[in-house]
PDB file of N, CA and C in Angstrom:
ATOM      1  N   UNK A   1       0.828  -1.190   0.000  1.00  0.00           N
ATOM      2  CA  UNK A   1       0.000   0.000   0.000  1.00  0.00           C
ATOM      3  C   UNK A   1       0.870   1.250   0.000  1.00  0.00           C
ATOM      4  N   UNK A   2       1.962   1.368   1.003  1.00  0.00           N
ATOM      5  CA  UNK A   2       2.954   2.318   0.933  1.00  0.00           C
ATOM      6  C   UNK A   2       3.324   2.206  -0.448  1.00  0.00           C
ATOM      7  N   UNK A   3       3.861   1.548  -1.160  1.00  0.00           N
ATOM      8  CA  UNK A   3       4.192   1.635  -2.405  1.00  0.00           C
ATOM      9  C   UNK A   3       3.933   1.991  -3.409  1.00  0.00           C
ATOM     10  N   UNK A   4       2.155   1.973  -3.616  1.00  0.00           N
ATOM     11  CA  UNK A   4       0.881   2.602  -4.299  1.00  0.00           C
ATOM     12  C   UNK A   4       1.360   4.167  -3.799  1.00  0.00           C
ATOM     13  N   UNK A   5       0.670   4.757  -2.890  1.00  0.00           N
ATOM     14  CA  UNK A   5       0.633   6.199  -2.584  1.00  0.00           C
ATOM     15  C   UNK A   5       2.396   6.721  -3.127  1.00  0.00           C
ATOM     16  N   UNK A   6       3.261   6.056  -2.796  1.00  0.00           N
ATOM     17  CA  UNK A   6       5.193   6.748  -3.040  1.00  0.00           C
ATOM     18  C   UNK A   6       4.702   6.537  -4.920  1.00  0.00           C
ATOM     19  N   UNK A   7       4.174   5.540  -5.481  1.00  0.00           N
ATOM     20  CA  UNK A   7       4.370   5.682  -6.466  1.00  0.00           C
ATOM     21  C   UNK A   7       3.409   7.182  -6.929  1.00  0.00           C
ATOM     22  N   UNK A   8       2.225   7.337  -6.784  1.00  0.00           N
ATOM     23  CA  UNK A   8       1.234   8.266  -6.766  1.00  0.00           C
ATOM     24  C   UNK A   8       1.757   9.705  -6.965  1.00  0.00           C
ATOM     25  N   UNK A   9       2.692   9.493  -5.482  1.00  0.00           N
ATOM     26  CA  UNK A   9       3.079  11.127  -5.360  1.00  0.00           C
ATOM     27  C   UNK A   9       4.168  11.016  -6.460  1.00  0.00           C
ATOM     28  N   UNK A  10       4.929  10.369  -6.587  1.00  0.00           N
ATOM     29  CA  UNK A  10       6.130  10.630  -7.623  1.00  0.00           C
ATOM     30  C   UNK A  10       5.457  10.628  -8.972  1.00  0.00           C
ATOM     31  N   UNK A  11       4.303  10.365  -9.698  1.00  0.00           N
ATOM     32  CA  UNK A  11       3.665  10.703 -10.820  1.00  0.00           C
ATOM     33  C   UNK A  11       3.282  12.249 -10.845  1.00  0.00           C
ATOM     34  N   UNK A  12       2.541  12.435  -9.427  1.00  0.00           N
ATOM     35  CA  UNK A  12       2.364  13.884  -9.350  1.00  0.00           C
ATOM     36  C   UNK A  12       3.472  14.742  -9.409  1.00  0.00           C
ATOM     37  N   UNK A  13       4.680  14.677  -8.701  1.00  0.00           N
ATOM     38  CA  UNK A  13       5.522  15.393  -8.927  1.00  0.00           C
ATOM     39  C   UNK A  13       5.990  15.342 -10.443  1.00  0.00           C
ATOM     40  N   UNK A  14       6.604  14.595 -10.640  1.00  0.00           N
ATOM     41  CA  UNK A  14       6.805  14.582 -12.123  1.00  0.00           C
ATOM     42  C   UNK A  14       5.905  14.818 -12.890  1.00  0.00           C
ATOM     43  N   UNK A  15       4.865  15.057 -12.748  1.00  0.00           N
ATOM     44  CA  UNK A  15       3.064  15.824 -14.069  1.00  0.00           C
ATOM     45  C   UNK A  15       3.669  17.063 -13.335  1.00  0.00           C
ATOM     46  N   UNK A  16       3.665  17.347 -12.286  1.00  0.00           N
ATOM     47  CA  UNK A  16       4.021  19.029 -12.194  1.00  0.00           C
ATOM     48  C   UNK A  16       5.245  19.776 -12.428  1.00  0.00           C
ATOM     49  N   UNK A  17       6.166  19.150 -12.404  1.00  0.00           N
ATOM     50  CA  UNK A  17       7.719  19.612 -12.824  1.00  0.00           C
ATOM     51  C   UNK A  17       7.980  19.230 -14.045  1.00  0.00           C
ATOM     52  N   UNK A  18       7.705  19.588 -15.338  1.00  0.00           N
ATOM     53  CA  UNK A  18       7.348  19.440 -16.474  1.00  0.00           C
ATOM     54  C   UNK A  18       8.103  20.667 -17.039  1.00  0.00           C
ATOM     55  N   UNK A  19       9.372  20.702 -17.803  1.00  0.00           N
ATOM     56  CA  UNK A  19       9.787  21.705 -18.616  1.00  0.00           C
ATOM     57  C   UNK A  19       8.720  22.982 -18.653  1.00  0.00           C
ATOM     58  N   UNK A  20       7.498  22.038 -19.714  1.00  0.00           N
ATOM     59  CA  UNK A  20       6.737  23.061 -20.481  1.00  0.00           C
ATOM     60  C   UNK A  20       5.700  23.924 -19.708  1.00  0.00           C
ATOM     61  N   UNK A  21       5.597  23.510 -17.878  1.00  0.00           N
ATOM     62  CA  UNK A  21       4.889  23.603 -17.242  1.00  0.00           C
ATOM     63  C   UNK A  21       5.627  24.889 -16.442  1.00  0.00           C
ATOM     64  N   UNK A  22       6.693  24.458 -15.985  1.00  0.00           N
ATOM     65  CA  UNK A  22       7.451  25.204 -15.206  1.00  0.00           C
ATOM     66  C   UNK A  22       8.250  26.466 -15.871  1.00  0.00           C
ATOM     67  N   UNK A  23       8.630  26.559 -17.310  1.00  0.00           N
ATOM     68  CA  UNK A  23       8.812  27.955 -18.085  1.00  0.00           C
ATOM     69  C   UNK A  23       7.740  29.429 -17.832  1.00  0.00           C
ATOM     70  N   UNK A  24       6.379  28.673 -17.826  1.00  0.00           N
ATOM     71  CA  UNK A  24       5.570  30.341 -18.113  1.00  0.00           C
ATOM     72  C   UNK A  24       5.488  30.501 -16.523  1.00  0.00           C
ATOM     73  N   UNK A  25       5.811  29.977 -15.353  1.00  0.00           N
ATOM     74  CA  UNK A  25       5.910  30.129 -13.760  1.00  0.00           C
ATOM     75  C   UNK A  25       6.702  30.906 -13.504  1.00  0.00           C
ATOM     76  N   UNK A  26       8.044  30.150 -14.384  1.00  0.00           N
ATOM     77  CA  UNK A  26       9.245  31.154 -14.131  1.00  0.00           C
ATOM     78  C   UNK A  26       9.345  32.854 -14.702  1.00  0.00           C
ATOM     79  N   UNK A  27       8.640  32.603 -15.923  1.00  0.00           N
ATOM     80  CA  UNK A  27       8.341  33.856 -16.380  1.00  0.00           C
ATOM     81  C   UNK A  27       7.692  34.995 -15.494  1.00  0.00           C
ATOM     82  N   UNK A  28       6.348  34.127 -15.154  1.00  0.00           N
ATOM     83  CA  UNK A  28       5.506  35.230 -14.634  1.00  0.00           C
ATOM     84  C   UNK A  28       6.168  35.402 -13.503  1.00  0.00           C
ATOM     85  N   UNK A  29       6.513  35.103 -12.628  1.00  0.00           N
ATOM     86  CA  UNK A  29       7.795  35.510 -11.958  1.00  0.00           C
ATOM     87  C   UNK A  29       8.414  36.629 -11.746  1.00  0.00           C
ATOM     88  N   UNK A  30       9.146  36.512 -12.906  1.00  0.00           N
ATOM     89  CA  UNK A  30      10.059  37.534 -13.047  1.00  0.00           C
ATOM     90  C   UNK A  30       9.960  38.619 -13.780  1.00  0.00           C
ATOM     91  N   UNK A  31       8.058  38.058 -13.891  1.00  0.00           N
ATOM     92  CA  UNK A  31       7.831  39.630 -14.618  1.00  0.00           C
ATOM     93  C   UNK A  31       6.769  40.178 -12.934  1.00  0.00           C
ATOM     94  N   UNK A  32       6.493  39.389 -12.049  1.00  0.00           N
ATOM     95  CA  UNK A  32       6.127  39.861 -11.247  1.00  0.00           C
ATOM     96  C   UNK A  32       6.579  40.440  -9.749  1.00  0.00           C
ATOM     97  N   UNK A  33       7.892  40.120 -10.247  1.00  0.00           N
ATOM     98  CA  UNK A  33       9.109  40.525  -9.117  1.00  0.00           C
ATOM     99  C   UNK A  33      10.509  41.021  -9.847  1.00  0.00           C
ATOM    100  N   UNK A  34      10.562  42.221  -9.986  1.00  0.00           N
ATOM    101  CA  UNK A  34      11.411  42.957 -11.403  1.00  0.00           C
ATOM    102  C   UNK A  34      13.066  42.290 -10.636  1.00  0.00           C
ATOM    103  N   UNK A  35      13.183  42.678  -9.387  1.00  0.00           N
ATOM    104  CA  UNK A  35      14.597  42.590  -8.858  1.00  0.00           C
ATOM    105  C   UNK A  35      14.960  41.135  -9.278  1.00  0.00           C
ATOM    106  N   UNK A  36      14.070  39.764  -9.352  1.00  0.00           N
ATOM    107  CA  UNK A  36      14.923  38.881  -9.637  1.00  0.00           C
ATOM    108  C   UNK A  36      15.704  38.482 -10.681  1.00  0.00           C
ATOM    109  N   UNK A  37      15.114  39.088 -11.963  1.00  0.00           N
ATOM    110  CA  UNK A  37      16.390  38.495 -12.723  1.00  0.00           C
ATOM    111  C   UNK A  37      17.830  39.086 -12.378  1.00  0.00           C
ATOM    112  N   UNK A  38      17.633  40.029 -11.791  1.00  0.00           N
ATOM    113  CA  UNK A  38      19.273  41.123 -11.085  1.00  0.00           C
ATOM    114  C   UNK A  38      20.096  40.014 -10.155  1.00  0.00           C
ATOM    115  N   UNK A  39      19.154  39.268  -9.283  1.00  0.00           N
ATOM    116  CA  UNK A  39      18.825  38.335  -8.405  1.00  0.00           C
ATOM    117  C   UNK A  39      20.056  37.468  -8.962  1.00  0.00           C
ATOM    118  N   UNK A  40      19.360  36.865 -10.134  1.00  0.00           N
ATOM    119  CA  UNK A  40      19.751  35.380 -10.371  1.00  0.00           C
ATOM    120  C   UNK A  40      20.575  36.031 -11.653  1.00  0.00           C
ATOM    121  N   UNK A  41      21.404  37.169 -11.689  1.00  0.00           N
ATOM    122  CA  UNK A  41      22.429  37.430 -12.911  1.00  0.00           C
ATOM    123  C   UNK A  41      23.656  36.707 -12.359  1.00  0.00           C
ATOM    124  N   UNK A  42      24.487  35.846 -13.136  1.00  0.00           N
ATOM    125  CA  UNK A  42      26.120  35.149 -13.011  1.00  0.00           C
ATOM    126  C   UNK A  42      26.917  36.640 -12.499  1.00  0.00           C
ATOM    127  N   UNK A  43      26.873  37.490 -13.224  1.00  0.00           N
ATOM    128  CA  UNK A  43      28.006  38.299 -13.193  1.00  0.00           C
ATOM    129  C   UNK A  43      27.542  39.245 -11.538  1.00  0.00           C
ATOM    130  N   UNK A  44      26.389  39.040 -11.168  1.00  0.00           N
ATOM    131  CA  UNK A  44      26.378  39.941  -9.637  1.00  0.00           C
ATOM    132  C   UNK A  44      26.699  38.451  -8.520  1.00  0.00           C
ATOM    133  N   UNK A  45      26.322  37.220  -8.590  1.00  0.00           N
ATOM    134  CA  UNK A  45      26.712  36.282  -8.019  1.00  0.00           C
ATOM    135  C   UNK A  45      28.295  35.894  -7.866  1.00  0.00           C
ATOM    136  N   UNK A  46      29.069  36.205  -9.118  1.00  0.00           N
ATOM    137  CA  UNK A  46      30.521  36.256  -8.699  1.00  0.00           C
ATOM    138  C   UNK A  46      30.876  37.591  -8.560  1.00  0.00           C
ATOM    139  N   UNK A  47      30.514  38.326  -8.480  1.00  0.00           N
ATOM    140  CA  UNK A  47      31.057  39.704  -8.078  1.00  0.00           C
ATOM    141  C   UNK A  47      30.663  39.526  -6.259  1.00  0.00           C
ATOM    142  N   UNK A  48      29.606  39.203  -6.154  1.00  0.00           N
ATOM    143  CA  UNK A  48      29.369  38.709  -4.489  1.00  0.00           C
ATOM    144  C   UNK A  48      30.160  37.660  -3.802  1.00  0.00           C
ATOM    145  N   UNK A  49      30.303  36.722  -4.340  1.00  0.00           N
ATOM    146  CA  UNK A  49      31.042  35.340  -4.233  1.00  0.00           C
ATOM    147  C   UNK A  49      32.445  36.191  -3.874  1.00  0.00           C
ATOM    148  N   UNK A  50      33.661  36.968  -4.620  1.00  0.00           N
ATOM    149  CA  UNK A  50      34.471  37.290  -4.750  1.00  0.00           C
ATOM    150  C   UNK A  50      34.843  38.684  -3.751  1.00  0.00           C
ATOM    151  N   UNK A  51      34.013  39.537  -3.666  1.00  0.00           N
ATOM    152  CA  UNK A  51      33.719  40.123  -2.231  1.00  0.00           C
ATOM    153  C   UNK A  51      33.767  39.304  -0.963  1.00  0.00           C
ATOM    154  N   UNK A  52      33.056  38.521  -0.761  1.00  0.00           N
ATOM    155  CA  UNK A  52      32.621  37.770   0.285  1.00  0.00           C
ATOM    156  C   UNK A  52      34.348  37.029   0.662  1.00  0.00           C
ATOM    157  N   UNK A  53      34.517  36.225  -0.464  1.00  0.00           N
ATOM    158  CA  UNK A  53      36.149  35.531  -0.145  1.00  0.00           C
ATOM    159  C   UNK A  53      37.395  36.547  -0.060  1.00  0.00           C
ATOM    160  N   UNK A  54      37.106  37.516  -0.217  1.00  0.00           N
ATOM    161  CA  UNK A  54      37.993  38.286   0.362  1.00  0.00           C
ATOM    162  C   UNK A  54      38.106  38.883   1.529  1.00  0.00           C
ATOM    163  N   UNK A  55      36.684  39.014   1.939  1.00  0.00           N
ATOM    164  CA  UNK A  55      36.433  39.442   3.622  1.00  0.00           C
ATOM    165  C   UNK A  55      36.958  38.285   4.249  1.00  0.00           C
ATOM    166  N   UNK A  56      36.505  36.952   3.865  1.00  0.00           N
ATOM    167  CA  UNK A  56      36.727  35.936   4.701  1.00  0.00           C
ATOM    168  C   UNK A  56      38.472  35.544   5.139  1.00  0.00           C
ATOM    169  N   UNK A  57      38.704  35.976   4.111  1.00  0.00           N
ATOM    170  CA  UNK A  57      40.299  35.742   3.598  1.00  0.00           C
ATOM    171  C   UNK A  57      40.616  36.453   4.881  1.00  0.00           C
ATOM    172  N   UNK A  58      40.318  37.532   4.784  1.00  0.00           N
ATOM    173  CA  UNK A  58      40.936  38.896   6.042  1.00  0.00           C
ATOM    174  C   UNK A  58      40.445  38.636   7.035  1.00  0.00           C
ATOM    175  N   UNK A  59      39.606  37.872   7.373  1.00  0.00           N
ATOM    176  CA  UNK A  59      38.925  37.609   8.104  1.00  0.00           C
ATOM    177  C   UNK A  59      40.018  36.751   9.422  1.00  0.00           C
ATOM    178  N   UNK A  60      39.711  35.730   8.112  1.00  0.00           N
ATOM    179  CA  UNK A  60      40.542  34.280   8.837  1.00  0.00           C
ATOM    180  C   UNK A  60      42.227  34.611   9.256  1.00  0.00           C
ATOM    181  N   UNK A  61      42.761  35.784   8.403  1.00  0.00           N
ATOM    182  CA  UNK A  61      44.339  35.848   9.011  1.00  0.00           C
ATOM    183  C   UNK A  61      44.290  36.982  10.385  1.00  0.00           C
ATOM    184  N   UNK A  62      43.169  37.889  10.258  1.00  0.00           N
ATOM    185  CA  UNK A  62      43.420  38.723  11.818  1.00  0.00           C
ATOM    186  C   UNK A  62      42.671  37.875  12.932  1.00  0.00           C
ATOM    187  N   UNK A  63      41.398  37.799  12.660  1.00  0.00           N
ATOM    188  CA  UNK A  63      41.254  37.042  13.906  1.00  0.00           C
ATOM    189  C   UNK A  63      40.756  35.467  13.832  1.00  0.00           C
ATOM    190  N   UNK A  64      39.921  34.860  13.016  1.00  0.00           N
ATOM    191  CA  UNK A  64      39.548  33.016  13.339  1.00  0.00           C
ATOM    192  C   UNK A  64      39.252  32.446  12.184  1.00  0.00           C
ATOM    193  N   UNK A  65      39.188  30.931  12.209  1.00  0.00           N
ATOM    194  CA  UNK A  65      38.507  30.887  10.779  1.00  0.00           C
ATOM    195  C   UNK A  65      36.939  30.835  11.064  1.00  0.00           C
ATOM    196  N   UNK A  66      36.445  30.520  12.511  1.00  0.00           N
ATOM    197  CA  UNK A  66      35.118  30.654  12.830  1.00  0.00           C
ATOM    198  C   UNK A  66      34.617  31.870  12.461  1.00  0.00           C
ATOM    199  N   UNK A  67      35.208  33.146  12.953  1.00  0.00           N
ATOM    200  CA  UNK A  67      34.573  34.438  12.147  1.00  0.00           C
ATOM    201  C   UNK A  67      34.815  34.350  10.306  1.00  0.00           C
ATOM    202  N   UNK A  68      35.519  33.999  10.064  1.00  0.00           N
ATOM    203  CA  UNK A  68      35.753  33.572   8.622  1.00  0.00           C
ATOM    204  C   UNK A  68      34.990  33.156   8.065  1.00  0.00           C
ATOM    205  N   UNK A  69      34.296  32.240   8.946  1.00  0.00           N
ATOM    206  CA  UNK A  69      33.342  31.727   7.822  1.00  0.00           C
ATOM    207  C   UNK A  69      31.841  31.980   7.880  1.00  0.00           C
ATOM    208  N   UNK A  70      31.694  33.065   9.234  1.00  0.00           N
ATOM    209  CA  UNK A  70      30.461  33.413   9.330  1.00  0.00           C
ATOM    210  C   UNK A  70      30.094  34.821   9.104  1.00  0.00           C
ATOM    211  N   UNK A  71      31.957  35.164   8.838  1.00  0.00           N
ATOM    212  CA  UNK A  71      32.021  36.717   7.889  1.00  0.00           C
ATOM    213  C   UNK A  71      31.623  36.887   5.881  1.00  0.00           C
ATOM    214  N   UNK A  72      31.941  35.362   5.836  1.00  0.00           N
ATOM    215  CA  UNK A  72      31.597  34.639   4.295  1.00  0.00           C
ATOM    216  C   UNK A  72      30.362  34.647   4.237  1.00  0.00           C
ATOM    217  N   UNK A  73      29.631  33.855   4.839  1.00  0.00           N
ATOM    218  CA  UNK A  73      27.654  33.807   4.585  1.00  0.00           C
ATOM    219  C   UNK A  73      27.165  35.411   4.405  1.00  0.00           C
ATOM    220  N   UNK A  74      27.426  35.782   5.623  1.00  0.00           N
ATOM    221  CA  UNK A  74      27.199  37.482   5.606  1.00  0.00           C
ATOM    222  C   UNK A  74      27.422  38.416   4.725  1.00  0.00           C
ATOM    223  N   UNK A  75      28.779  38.412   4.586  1.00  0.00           N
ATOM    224  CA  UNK A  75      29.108  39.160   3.462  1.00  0.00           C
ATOM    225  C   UNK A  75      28.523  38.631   1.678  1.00  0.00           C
ATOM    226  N   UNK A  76      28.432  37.376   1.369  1.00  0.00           N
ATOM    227  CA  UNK A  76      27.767  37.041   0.367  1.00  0.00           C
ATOM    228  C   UNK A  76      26.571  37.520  -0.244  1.00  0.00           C
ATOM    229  N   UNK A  77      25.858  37.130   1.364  1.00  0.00           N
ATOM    230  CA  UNK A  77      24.467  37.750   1.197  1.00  0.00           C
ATOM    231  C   UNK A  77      23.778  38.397   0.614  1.00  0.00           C
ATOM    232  N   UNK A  78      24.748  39.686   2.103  1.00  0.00           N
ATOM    233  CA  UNK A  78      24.709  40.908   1.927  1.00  0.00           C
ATOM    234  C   UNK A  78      25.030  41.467   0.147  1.00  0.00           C
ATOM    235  N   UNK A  79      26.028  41.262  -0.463  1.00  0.00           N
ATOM    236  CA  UNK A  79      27.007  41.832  -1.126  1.00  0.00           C
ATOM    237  C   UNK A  79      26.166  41.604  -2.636  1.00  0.00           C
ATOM    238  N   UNK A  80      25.467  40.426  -2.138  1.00  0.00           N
ATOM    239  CA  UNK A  80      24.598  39.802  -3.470  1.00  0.00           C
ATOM    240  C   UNK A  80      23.501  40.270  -3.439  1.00  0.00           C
ATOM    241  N   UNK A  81      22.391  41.102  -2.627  1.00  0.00           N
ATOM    242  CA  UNK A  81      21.728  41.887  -2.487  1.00  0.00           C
ATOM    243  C   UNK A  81      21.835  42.877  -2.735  1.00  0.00           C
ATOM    244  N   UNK A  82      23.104  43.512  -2.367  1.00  0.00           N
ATOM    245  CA  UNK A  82      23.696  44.797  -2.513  1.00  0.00           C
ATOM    246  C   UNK A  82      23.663  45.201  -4.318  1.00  0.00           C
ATOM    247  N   UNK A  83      24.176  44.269  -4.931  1.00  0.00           N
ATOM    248  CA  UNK A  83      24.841  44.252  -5.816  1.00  0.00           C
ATOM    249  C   UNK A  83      23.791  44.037  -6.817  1.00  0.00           C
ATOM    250  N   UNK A  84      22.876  43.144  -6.854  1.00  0.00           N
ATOM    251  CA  UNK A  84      21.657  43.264  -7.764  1.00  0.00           C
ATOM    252  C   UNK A  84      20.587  44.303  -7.425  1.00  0.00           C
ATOM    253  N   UNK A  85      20.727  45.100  -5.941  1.00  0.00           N
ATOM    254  CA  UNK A  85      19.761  45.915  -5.861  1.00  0.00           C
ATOM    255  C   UNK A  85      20.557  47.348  -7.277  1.00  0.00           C
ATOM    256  N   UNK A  86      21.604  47.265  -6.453  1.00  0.00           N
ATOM    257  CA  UNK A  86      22.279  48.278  -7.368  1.00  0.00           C
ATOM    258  C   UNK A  86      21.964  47.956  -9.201  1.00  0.00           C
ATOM    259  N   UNK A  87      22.007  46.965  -9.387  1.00  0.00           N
ATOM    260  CA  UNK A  87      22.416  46.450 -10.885  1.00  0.00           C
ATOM    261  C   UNK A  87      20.387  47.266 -11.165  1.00  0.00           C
ATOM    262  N   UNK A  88      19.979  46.832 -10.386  1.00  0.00           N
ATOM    263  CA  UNK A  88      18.113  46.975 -10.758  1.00  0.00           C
ATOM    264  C   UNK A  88      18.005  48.926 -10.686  1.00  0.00           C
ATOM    265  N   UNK A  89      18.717  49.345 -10.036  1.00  0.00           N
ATOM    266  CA  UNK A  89      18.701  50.703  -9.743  1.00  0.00           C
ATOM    267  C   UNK A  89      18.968  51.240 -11.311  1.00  0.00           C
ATOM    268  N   UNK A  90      20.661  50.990 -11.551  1.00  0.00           N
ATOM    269  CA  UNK A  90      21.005  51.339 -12.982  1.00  0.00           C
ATOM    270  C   UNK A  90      20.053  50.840 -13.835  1.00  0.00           C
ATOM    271  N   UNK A  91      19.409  49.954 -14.405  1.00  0.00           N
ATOM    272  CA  UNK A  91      18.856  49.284 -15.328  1.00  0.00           C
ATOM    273  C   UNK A  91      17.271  50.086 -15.138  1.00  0.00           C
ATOM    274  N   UNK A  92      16.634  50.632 -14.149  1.00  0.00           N
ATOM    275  CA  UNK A  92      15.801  51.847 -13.986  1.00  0.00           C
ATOM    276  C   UNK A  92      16.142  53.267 -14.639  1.00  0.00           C
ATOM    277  N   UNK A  93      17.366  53.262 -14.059  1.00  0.00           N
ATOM    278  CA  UNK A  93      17.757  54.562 -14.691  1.00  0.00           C
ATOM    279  C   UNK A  93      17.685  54.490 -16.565  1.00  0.00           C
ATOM    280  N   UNK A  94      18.229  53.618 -16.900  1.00  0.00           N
ATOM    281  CA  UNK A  94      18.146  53.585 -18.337  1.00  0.00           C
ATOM    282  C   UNK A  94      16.844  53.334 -19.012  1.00  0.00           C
ATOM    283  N   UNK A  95      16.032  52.578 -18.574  1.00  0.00           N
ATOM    284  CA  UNK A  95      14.598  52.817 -18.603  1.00  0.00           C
ATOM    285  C   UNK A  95      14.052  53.935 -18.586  1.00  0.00           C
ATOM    286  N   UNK A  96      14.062  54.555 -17.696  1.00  0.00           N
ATOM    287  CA  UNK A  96      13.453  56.162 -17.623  1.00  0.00           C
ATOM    288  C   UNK A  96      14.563  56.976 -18.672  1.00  0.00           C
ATOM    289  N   UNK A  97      15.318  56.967 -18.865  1.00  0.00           N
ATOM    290  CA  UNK A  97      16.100  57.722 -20.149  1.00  0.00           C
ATOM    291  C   UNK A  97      15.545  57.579 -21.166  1.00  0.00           C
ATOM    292  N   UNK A  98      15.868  56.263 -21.473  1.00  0.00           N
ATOM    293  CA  UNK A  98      15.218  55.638 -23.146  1.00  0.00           C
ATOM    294  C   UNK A  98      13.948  56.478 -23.277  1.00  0.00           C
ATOM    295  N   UNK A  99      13.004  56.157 -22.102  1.00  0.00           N
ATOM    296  CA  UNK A  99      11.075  56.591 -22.127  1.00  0.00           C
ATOM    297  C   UNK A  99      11.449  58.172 -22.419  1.00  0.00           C
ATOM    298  N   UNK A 100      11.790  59.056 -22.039  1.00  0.00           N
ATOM    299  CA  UNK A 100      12.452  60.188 -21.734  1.00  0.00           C
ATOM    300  C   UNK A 100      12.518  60.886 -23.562  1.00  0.00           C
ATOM    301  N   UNK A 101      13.738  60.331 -23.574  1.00  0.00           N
ATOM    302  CA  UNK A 101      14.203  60.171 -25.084  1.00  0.00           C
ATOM    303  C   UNK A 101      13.228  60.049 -26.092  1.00  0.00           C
ATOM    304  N   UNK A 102      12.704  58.864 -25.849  1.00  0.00           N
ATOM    305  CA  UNK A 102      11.476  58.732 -26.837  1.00  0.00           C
ATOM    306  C   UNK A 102      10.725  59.902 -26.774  1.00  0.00           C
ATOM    307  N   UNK A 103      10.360  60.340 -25.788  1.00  0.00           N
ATOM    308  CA  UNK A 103       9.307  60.923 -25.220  1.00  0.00           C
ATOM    309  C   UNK A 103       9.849  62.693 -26.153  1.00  0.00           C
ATOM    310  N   UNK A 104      11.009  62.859 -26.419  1.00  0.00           N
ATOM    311  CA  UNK A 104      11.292  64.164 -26.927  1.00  0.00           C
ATOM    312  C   UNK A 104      11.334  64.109 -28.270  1.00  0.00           C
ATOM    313  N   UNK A 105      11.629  62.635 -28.202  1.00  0.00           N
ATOM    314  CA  UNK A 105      11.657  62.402 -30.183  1.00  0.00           C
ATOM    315  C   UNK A 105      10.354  62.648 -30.849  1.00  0.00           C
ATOM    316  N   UNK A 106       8.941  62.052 -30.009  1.00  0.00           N
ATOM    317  CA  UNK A 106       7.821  61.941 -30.384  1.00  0.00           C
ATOM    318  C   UNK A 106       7.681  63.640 -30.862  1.00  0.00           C
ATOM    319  N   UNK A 107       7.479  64.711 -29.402  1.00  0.00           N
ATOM    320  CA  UNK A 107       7.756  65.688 -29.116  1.00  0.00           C
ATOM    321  C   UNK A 107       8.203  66.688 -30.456  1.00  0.00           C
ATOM    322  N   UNK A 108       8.896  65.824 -30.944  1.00  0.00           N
ATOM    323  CA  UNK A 108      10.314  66.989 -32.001  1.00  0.00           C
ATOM    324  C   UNK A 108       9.552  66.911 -33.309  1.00  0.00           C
ATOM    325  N   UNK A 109       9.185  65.092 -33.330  1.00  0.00           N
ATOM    326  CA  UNK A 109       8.254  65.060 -34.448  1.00  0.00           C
ATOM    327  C   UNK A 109       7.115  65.615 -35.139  1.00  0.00           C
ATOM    328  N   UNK A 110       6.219  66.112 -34.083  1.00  0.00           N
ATOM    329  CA  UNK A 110       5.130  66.356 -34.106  1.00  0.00           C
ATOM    330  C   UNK A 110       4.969  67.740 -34.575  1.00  0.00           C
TER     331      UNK A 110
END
């Protein structure tokens, strides 16, 4: 009977984790939460990653590797938050330029 229901749920999971299922989720997503694709960019994740191992680095030669490595989580975090909030800030700014721009071209046209 256990075996029936484990098989059950593992059909369900697998009908719901479905490529074609899980694309327009991810989408709406990230059209419904602007900061994450900043979030989940490679280039702010190693720019955080690489911050972070350098605190830790300094970390671990003045005072422990215990603060070291709980100066690493922190600083990651932090730094990866930091760093895509910033990236979402600029990428606003150029948004409102472009609209801006347009907005004088229409303007010039007319």
């Amino acid at each position: 009977m256990a075996d029936t229901s484990l098989r059950e749920g593992f059909r369900e999971v697998r009908d719901q984790a479905r490529p074609s299922e899980i694309n327009p989720k991810l989408e709406e997503a990230v059209q419904n939460q602007p900061l994450l694709p900043h979030l989940l960019a490679f280039d702010v994740v190693l720019k955080a990653l690489a911050i972070a191992a350098v605190v830790a680095l300094i970390l671990f030669l003045l005072v422990s590797p215990m603060f070291a490595g709980v100066g690493l989580v922190l600083v990651f975090f932090g730094a990866w938050f930091g760093l895509a909030t910033l990236s979402y800030g600029k990428a606003e700014e150029r948004r409102e330029a472009e609209k801006k721009s347009d907005d004088e071209e229409e303007d010039d046209d007319a």
